[in-house]
C-alpha atoms as a PDB file:
ATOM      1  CA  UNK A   1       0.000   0.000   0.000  1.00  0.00           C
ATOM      2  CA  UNK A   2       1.522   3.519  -0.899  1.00  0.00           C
ATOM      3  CA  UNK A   3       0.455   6.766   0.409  1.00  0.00           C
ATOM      4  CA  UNK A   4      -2.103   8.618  -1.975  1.00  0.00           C
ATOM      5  CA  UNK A   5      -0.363  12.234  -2.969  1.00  0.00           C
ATOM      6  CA  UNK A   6      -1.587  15.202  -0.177  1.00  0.00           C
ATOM      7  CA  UNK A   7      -0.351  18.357   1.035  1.00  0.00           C
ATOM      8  CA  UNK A   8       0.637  16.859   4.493  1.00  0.00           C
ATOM      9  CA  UNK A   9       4.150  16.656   4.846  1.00  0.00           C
ATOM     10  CA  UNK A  10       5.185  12.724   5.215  1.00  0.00           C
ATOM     11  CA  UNK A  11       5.267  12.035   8.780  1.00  0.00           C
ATOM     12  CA  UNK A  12       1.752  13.586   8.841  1.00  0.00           C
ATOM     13  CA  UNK A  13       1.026  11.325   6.747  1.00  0.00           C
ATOM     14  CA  UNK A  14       2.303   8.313   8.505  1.00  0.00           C
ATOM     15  CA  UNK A  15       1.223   9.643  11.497  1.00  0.00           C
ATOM     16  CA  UNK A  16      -3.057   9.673  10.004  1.00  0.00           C
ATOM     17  CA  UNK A  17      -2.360   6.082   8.738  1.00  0.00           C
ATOM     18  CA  UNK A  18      -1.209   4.979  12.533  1.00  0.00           C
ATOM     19  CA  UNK A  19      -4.262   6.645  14.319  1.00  0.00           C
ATOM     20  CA  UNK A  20      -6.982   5.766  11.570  1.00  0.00           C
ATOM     21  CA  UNK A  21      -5.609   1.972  12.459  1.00  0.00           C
ATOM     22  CA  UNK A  22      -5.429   2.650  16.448  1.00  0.00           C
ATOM     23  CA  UNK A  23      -9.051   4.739  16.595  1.00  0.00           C
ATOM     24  CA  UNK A  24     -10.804   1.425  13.686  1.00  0.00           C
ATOM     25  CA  UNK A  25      -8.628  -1.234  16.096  1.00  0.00           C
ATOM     26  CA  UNK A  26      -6.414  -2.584  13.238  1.00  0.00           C
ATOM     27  CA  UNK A  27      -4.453  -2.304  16.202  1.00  0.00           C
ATOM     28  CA  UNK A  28      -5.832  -3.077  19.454  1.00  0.00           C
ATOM     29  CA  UNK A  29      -4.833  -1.566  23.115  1.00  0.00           C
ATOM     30  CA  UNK A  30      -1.530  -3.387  24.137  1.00  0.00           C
ATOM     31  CA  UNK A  31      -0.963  -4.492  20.619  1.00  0.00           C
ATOM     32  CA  UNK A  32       3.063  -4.156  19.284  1.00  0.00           C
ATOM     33  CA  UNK A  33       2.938  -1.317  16.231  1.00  0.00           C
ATOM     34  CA  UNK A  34       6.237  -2.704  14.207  1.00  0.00           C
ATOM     35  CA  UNK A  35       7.679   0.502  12.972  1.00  0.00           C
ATOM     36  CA  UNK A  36       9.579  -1.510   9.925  1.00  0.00           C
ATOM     37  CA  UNK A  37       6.541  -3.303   9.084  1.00  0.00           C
ATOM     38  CA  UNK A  38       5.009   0.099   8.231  1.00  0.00           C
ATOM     39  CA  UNK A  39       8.005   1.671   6.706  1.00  0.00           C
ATOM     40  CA  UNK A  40       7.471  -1.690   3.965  1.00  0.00           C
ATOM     41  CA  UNK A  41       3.586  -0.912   3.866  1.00  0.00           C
ATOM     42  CA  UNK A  42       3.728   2.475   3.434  1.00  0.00           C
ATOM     43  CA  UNK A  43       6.901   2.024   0.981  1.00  0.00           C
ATOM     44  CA  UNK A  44       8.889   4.959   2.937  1.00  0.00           C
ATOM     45  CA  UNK A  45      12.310   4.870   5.106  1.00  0.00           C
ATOM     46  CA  UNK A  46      11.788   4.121   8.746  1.00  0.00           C
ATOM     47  CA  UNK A  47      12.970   7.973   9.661  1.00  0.00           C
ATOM     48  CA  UNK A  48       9.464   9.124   8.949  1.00  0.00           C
ATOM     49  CA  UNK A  49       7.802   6.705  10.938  1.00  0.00           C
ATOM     50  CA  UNK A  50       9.963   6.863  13.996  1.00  0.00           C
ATOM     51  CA  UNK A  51       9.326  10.537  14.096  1.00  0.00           C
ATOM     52  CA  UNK A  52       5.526   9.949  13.722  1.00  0.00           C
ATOM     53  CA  UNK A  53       5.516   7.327  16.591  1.00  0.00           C
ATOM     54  CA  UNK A  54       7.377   9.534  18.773  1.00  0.00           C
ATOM     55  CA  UNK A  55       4.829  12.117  18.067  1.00  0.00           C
ATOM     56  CA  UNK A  56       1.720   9.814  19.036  1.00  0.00           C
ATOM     57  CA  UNK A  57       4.270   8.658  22.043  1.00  0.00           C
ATOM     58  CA  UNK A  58       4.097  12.238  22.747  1.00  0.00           C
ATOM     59  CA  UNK A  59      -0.090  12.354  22.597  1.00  0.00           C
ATOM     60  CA  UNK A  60       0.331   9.485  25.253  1.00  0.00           C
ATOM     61  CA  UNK A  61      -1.483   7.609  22.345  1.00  0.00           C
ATOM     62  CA  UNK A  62       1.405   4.785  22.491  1.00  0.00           C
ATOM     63  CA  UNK A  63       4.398   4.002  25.147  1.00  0.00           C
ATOM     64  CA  UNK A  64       7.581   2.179  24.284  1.00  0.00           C
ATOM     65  CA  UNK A  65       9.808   0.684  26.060  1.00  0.00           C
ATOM     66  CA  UNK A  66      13.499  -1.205  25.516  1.00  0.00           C
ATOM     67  CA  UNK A  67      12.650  -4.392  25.972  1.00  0.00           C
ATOM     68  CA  UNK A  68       8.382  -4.494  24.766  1.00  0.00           C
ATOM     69  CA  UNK A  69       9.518  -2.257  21.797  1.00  0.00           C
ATOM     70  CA  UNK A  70       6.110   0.172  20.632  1.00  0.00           C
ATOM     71  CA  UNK A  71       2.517  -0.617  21.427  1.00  0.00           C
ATOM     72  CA  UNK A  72      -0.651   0.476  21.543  1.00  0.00           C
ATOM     73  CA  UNK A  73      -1.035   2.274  24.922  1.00  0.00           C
ATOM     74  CA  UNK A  74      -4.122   0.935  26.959  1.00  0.00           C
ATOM     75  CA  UNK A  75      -5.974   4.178  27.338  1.00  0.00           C
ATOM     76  CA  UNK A  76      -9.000   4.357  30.009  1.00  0.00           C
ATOM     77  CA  UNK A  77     -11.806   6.813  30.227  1.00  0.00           C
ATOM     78  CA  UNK A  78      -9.846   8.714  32.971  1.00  0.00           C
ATOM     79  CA  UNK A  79      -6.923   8.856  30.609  1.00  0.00           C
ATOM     80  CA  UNK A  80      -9.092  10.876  28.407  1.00  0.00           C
ATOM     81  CA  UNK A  81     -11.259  12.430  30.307  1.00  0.00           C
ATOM     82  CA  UNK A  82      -7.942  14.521  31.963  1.00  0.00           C
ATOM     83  CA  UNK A  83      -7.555  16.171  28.474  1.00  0.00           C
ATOM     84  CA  UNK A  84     -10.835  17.867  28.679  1.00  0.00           C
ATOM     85  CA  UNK A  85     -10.395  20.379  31.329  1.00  0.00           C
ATOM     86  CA  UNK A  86      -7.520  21.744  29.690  1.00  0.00           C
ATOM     87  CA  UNK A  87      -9.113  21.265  26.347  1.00  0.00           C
ATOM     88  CA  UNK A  88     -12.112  23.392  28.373  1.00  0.00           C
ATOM     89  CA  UNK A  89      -9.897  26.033  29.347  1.00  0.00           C
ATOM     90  CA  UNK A  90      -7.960  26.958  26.009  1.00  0.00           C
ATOM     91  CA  UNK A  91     -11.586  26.938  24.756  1.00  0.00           C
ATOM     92  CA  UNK A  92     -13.079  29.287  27.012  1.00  0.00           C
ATOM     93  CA  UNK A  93      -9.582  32.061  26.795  1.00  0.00           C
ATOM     94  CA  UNK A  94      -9.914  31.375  22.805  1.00  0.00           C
ATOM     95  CA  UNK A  95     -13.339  32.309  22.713  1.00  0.00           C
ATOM     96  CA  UNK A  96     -13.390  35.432  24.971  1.00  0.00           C
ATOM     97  CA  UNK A  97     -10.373  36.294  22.151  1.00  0.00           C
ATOM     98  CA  UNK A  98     -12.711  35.800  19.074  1.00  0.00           C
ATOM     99  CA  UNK A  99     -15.788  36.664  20.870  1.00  0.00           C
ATOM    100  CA  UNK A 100     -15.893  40.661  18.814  1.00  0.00           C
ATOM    101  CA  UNK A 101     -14.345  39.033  15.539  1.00  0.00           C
ATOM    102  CA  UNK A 102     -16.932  36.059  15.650  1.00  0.00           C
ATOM    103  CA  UNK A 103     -19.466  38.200  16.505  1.00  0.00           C
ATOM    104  CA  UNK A 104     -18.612  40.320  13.133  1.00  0.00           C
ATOM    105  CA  UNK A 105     -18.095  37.248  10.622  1.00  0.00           C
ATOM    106  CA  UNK A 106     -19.106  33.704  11.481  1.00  0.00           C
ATOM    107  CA  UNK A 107     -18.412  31.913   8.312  1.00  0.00           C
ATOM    108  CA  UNK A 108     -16.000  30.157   9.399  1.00  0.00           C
ATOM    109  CA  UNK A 109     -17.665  28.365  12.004  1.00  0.00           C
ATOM    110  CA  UNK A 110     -21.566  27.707   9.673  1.00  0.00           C
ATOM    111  CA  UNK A 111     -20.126  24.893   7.277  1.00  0.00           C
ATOM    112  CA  UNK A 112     -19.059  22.728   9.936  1.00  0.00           C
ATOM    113  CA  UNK A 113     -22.806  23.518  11.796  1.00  0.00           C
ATOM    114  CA  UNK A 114     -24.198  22.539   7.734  1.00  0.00           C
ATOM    115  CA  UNK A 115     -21.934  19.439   7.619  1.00  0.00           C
ATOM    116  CA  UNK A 116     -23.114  17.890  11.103  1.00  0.00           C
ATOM    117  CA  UNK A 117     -26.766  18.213  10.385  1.00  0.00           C
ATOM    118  CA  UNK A 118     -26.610  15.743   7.107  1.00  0.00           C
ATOM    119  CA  UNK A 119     -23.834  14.004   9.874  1.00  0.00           C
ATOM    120  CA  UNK A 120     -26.371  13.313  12.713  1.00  0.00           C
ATOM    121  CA  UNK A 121     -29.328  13.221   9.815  1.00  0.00           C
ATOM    122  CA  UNK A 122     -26.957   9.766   8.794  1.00  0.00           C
ATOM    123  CA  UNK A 123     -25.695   8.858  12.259  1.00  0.00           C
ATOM    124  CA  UNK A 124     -21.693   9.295  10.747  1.00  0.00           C
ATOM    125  CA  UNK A 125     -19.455   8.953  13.350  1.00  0.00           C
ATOM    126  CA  UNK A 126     -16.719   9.582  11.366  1.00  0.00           C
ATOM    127  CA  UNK A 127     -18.033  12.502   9.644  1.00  0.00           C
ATOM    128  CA  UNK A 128     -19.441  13.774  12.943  1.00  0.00           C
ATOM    129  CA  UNK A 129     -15.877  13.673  14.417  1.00  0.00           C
ATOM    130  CA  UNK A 130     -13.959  15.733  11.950  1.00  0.00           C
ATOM    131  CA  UNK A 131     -16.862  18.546  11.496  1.00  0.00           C
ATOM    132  CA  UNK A 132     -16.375  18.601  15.429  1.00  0.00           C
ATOM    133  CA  UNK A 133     -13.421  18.781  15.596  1.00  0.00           C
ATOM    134  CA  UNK A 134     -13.040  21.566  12.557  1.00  0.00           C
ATOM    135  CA  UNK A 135     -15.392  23.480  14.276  1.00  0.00           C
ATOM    136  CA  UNK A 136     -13.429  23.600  17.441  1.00  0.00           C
ATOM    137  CA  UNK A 137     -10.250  24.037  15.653  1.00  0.00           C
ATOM    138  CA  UNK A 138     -12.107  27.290  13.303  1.00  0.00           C
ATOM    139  CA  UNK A 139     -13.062  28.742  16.890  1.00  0.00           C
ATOM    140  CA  UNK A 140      -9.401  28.664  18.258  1.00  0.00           C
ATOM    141  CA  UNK A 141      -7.907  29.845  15.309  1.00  0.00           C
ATOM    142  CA  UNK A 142     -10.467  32.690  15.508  1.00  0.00           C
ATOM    143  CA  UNK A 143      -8.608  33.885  18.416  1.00  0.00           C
ATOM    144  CA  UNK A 144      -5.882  35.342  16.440  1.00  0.00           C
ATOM    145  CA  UNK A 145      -3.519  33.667  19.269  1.00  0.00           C
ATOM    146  CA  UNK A 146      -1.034  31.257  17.710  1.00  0.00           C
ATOM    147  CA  UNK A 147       0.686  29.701  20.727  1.00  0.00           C
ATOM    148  CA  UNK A 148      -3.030  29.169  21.773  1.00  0.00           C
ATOM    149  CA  UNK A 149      -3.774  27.132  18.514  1.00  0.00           C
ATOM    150  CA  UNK A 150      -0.535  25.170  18.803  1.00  0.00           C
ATOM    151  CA  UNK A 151      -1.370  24.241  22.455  1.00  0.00           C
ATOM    152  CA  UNK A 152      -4.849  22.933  21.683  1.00  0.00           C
ATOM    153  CA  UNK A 153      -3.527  21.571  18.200  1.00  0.00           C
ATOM    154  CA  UNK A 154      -0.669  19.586  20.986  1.00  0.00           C
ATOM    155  CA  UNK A 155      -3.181  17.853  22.601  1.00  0.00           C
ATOM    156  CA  UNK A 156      -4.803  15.622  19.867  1.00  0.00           C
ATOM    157  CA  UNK A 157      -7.861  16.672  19.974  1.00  0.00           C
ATOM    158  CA  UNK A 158      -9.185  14.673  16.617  1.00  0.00           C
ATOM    159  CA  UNK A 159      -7.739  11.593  18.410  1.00  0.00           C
ATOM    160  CA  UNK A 160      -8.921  12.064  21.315  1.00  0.00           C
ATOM    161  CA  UNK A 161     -12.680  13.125  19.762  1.00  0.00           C
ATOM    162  CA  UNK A 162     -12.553   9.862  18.174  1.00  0.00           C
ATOM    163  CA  UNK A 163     -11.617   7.546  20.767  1.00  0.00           C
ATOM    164  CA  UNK A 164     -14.065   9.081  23.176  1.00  0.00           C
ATOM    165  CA  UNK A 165     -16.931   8.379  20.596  1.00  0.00           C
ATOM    166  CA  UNK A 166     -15.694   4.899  19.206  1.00  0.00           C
ATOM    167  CA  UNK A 167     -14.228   3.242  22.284  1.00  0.00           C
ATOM    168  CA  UNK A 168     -16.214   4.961  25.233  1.00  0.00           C
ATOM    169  CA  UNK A 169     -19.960   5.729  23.286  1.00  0.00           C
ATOM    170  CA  UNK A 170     -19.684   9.436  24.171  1.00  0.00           C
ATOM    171  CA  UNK A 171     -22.035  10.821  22.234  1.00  0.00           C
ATOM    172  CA  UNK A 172     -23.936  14.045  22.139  1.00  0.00           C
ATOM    173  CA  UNK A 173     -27.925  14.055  21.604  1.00  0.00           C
ATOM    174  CA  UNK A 174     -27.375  16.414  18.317  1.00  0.00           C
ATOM    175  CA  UNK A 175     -23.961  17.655  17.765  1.00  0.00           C
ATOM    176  CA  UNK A 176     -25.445  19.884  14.517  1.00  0.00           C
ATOM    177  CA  UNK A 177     -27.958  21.989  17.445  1.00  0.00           C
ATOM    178  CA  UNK A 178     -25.177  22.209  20.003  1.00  0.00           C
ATOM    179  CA  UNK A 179     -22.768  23.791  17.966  1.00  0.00           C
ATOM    180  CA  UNK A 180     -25.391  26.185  16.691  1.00  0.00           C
ATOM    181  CA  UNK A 181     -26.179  27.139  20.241  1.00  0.00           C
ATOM    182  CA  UNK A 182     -23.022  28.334  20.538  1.00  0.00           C
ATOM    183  CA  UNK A 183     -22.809  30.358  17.298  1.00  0.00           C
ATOM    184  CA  UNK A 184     -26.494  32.034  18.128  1.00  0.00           C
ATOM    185  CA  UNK A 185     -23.840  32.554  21.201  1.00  0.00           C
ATOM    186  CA  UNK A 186     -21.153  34.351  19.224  1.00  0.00           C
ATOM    187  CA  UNK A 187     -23.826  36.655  17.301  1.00  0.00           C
ATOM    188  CA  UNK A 188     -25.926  37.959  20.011  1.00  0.00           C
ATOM    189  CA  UNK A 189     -22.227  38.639  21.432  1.00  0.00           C
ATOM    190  CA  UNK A 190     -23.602  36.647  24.858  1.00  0.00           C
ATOM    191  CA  UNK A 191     -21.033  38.074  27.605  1.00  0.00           C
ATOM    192  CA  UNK A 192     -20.588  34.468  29.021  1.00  0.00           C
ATOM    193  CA  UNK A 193     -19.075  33.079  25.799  1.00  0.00           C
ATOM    194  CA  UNK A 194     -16.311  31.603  27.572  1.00  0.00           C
ATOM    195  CA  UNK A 195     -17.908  30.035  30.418  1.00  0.00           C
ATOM    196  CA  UNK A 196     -20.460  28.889  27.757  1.00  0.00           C
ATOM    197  CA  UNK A 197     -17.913  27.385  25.158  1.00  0.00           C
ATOM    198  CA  UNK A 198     -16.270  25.740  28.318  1.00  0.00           C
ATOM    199  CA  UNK A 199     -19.425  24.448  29.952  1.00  0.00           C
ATOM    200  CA  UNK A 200     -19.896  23.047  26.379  1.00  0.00           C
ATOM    201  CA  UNK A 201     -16.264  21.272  25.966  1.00  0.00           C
ATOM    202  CA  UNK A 202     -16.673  19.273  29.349  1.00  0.00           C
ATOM    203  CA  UNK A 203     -20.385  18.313  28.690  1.00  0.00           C
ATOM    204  CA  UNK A 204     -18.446  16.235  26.122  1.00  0.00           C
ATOM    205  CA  UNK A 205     -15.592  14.583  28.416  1.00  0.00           C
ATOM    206  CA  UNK A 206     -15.910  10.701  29.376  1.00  0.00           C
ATOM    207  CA  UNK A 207     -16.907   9.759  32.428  1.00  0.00           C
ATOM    208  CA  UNK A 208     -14.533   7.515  34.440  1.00  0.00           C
END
């Protein structure tokens, strides 16, 4: 199997084919990920893909060791659910930030709002997952804070999204309406954004 030609650079590249297989269970928690068994799939040099394990090692998405080599790291529902206060509080700082430009121009957030109501109309997991998660990442970037954006962007949040949906059954009653709520938010320029956008965040966490 080769890599189909995108505008991710290659270890982004190796590092989507790794989490699609952890998040479908291709490979399962506690399962060994052979890093020159995917250099030979993926036909690329095993450079790449040590730097893209060492960035999912860094997402606490895998552990190595010396003598068990790289596997699948045996997350929990506490595991996860410690992202989303932090998650919760770039959030709420990112959306007291965007809160006047949001307020002016919300474009950027409607198409994902549009995309999850034919996602929840179908039931698409998958589809519900990255329009969540673009929506969240539109919001953050709306903050005009960049260290902000790489923070939240350092935490996984796609992964994480996913894994709370697929492996814990985390699911919101309409992810489409809830995401509205909170532009309706933006425009009527509610002073409580923050506390509203964070409220909303950890309404979404897995319960231990």
């Amino acid at each position: 199997m080769s890599i189909p030609p995108v505008v991710h650079s290659l270890r982004e590249q190796i590092r989507e084919h790794i989490v699609e297989g952890i998040v479908s269970g291709r490979w399962q928690p506690g399962e060994r990920i052979v890093e020159r068994r995917i250099a030979v799939e993926l036909q690329v040099s095993q450079t790449p893909v040590r730097e893209a394990l060492r960035e999912l090692e860094s997402l606490r998405l895998i552990e190595s060791s010396p003598n068990k080599g790289v596997r699948v790291r045996a997350l929990t529902a506490a595991d996860l659910e410690e992202i989303y206060p932090v998650r919760a509080g770039l959030e709420q700082i990112a959306a007291e930030l965007a809160a006047d430009r949001l307020a002016k121009d919300i474009s950027a957030l409607e198409p994902e709002v549009a995309a999850l109501t034919g996602a929840d109309r179908l039931g698409d997991g998958e589809a519900q997952v990255k329009h969540t998660v673009a929506f969240h990442r539109q919001l953050v970037k709306a903050s005009g804070n960049s260290v902000l954006l790489h923070t939240w962007e350092s935490l996984g949040i796609e992964v994480v999204t996913a894994l709370s949906i697929r492996w814990l059954g985390t699911r919101q009653q309409s992810y489409a309406e809830e995401h509205q709520e909170l532009i309706d938010a933006f425009l009527r320029r509610d002073p409580r954004i923050g506390e509203l956008v964070k409220a909303h965040v950890l309404n979404c966490a897995p319960r231990a």
